[in-house]
Protein backbone atom coordinates (compact mmCIF):
# COMPACT_ATOMS: atom_id res chain seq x y z
CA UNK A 1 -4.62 -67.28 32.79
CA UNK A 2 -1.73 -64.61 31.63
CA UNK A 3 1.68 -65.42 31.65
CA UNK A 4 4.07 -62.61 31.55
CA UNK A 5 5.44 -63.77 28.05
CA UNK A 6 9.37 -62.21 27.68
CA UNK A 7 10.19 -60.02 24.20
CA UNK A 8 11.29 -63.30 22.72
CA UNK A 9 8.25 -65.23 23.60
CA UNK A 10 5.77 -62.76 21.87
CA UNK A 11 8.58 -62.07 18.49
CA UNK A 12 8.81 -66.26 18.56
CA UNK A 13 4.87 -66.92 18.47
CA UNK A 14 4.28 -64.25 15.86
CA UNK A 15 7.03 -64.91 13.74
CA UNK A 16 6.01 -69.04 14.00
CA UNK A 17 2.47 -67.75 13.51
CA UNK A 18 3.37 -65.83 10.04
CA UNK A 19 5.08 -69.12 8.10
CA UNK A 20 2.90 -69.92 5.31
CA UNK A 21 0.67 -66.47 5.66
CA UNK A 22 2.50 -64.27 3.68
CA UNK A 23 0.33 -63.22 0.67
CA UNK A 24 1.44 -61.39 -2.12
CA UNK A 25 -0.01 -57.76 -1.41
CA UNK A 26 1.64 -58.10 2.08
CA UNK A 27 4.47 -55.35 2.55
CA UNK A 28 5.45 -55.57 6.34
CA UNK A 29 3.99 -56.52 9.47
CA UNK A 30 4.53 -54.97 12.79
CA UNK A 31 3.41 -55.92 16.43
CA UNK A 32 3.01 -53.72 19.34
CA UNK A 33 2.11 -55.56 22.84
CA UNK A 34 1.60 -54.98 26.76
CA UNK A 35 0.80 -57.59 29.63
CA UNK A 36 -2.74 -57.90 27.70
CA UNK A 37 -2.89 -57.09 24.75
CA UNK A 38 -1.09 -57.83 21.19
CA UNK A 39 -1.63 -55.21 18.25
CA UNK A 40 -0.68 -56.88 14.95
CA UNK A 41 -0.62 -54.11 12.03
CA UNK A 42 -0.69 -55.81 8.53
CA UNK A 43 0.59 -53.03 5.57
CA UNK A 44 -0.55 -54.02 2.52
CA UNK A 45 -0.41 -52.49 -1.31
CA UNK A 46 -3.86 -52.98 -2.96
CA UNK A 47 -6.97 -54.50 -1.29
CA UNK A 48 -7.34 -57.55 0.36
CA UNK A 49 -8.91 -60.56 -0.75
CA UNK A 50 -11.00 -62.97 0.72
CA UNK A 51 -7.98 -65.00 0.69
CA UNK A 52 -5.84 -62.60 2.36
CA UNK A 53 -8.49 -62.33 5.18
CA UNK A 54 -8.53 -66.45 5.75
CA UNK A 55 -4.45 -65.75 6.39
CA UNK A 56 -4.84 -62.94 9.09
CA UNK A 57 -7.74 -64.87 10.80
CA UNK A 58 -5.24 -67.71 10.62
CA UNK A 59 -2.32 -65.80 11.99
CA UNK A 60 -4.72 -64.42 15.01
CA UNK A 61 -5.81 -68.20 15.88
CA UNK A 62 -2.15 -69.66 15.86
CA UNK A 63 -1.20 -66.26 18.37
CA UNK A 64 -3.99 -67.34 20.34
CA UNK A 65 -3.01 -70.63 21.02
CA UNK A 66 0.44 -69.52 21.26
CA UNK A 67 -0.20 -66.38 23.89
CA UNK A 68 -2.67 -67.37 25.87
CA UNK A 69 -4.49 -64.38 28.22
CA UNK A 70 -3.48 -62.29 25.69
CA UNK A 71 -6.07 -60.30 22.98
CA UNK A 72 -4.97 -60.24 20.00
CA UNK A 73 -6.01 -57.41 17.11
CA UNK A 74 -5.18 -57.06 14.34
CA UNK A 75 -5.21 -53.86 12.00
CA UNK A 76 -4.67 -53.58 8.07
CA UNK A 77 -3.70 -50.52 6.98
CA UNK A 78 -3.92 -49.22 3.04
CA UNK A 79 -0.17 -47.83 3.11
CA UNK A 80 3.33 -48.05 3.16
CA UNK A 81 4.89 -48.39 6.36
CA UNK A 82 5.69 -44.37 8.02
CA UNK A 83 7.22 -44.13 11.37
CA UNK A 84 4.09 -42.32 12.43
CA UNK A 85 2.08 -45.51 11.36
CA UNK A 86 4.78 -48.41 12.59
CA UNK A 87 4.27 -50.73 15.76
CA UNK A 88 6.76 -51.00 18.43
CA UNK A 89 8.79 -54.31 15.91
CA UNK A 90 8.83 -54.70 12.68
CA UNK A 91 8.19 -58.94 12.05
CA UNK A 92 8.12 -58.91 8.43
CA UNK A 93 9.47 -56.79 5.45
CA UNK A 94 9.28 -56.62 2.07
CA UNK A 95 12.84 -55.93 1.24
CA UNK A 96 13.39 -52.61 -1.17
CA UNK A 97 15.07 -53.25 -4.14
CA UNK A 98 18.67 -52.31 -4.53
C-alpha cells in the first residue's frame, strides 16, 4: 500500500538511509521521485567496488522499509555531477575545496 509520502518524508528516509554508506569514491547523491517511484543517482570518481555495491544495496533496503509502495532505483553514474545529469535534490555533496 502507497502512502503519499510529503517532500520531507522522502529527503528524511534517504538522508537516514545514507548514514554510514558514504564510501570514499562517492561525490554526490541525488534523488528524483513521483507517487511511485524513487530514482537515487550515485556520482562517483573511479569504479566501484564490491564494497561500494554492498552500501547502495544497503541504502535501497533501508528506503524500502522506509517508503513503502514505492520502487526504488538506483543509478551510478561515472561522472561529476552536470545539471544535465542531476536529479530533482541534491542529498549528498562532496564539498569543493576553497
Amino acid at each position: 500500500m502507497n502512502e503519499n509520502y510529503s517532500r520531507a518524508e522522502i529527503l528524511l528516509a534517504v538522508q537516514s538511509s545514507l548514514v554510514g554508506e558514504i564510501f570514499a569514491s562517492l561525490c554526490a547523491v541525488d534523488v528524483t521521485w513521483s507517487e511511485s517511484e524513487l530514482e537515487l543517482k550515485y556520482f562517483i570518481s573511479g569504479e566501484l567496488s564490491e564494497s561500494d555495491e554492498e552500501c547502495v544495496t544497503s541504502v535501497e533496503a533501508a528506503l524500502a522499509s522506509h517508503l513503502v509502495g514505492i520502487e526504488i532505483e538506483s543509478n551510478v553514474m561515472k561522472e561529476k555531477p552536470s545539471q544535465q545529469s542531476r536529479g530533482a535534490v541534491c542529498v549528498f555533496a562532496l564539498k569543493s575545496p576553497s
